[in-house]
Each structure stands twice: as C-alpha cells, then as structure tokens.
Protein backbone atom coordinates (compact mmCIF):
# COMPACT_ATOMS: atom_id res chain seq x y z
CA UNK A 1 -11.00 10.70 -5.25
CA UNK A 2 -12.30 8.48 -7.93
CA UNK A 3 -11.14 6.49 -10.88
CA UNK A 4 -11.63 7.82 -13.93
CA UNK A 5 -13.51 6.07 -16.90
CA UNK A 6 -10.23 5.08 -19.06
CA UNK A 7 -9.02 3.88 -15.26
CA UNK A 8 -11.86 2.53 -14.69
CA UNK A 9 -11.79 0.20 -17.97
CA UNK A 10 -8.26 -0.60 -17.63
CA UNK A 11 -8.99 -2.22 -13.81
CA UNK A 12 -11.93 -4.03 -15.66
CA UNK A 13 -9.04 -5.59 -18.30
CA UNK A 14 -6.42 -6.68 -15.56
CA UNK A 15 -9.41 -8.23 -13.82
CA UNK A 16 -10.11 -9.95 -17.10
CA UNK A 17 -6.34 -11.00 -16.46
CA UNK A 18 -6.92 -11.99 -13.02
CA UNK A 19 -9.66 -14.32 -13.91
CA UNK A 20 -8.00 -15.98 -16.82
CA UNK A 21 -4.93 -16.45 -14.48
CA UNK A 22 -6.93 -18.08 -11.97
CA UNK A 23 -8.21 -20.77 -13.79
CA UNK A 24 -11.03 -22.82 -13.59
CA UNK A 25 -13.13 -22.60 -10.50
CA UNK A 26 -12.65 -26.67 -9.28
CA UNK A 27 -10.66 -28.06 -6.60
CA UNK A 28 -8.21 -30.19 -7.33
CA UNK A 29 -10.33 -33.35 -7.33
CA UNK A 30 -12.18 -31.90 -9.98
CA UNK A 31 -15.32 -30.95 -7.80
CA UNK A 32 -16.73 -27.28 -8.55
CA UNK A 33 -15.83 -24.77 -5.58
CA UNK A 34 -19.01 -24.03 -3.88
CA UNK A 35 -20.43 -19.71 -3.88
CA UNK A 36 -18.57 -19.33 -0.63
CA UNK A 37 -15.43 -21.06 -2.07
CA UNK A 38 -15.71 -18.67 -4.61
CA UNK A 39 -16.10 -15.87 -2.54
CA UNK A 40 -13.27 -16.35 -0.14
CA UNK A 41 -11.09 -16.46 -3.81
CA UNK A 42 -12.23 -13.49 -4.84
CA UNK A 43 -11.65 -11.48 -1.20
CA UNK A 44 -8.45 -13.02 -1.10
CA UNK A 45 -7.47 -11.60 -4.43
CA UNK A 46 -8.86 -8.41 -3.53
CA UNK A 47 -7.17 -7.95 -0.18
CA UNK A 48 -3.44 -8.81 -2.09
CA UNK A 49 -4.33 -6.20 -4.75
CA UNK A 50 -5.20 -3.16 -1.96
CA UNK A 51 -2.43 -4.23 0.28
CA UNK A 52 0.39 -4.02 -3.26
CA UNK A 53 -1.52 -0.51 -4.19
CA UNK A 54 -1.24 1.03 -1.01
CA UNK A 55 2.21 -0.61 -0.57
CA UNK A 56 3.40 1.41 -3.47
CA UNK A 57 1.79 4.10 -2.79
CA UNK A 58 2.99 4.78 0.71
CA UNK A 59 6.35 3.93 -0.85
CA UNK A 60 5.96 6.91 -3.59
CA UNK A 61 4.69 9.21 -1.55
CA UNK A 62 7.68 8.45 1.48
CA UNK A 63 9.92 9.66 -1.59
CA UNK A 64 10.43 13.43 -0.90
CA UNK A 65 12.52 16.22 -2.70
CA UNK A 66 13.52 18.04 -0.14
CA UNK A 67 13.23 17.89 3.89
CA UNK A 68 9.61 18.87 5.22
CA UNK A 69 9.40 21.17 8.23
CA UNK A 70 9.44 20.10 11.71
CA UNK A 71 6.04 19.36 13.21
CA UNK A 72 6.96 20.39 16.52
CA UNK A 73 8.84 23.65 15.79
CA UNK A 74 8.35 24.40 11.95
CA UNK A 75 12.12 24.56 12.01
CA UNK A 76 13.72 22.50 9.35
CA UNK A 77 15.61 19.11 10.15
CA UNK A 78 19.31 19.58 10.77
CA UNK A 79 19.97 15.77 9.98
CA UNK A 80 18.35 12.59 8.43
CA UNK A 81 18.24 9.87 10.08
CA UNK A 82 18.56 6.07 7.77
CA UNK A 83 15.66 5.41 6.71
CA UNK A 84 13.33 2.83 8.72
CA UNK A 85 11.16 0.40 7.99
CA UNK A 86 7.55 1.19 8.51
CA UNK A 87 4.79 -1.28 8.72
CA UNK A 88 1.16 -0.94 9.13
CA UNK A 89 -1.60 -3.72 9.57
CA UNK A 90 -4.68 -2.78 7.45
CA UNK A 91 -8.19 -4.01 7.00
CA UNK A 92 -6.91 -5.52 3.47
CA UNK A 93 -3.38 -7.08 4.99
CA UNK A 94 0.06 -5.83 5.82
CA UNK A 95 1.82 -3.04 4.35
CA UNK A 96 4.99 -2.35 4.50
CA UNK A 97 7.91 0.18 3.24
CA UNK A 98 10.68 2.56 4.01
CA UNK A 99 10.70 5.64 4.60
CA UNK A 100 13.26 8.94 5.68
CA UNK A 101 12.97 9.82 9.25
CA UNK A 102 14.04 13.32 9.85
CA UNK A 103 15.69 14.74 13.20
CA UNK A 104 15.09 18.05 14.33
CA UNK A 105 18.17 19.31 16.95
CA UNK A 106 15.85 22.16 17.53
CA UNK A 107 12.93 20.28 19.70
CA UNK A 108 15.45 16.81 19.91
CA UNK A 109 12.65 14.98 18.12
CA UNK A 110 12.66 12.61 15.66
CA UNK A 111 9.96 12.14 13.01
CA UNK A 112 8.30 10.60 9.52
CA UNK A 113 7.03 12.97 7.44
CA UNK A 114 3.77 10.77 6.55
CA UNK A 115 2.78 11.07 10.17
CA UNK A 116 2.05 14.91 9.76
C-alpha cells in the first residue's frame, strides 16, 4: 500500500513543520552540527514518527466490533478476558498498546485477535 499524492503532500507539509520545529542545525555552543550530526537527527525523528504511526495503528485496528472466531476451533469466544497490554520492539523503537484478549471454553485457549 502506498500514499497517495494529496498524502503524499501533506507528509511533505508536517515535515516542513518538523524542520521549522527543530531549529537551527548548531549545538549549543553555537558550532554547526557536522553531516553525521545531522543524520543521526533526522533518523531519530524518523524512528519516533514510525514507532507513534504504528502505535496508533495497532491501537485502531485492536478496536473490534464484535468477537472474531477462535483460531483453534472457529468457535466463537464464550468470554473476554481485560484487555492486556501488548508491546512489541521494532526496527524503528517500541510500540506499545492494549488490546482485547478473547477466551475460547471450547479449546481452553486464550488469544489476541491481531495474532491471527
């Protein structure tokens, strides 16, 4: 899946944003940050955007209308468990979120729906 072109130019105008909010590129002492300097900026900024997208992402799609089938069985959960925290460690950084876990008293097994 790709972004499309009005997507597309929309990134390009928060990144706009993103620049102006960074500021000038000089340390503290006034000394201009060297390419690499630079670069580490930039893939730090980068990383913290992809983690917060997929964040919210996993986060919208852990939000469910109504129960999904058991993997094990097909048969449909009798009860929901709370909901738990999930975390995963990405390439990009940590990402975390909650999510339903669903009991099936058919097969006695518990699972997330995201795990399929």
């Amino acid at each position: 899946m790709g972004l499309t072109v009005k997507q597309r130019e929309r990134v390009t105008e928060l990144t706009r944003e993103l620049y102006a909010l960074l500021g000038d590129s000089l340390h503290p002492d006034g000394r201009p940050m060297t390419f690499a300097e630079l670069e580490d900026e930039c893939i730090e900024v980068g990383d913290l955007l992809t983690a917060t997208v997929l964040q919210l992402r996993a986060a919208e799609g852990a939000i469910r209308e109504e129960p999904p089938s058991c993997p094990e069985c097909g048969g449909v959960p009798t009860a929901l468990a709370e909901d738990e925290a999930r975390v995963l460690q990405t390439d990009r950084g940590e990402v975390g979120w909650m999510e339903s876990a669903f009991e099936c008293r058919r097969c006695r097994r518990n699972f997330f729906p995201s795990d399929g």
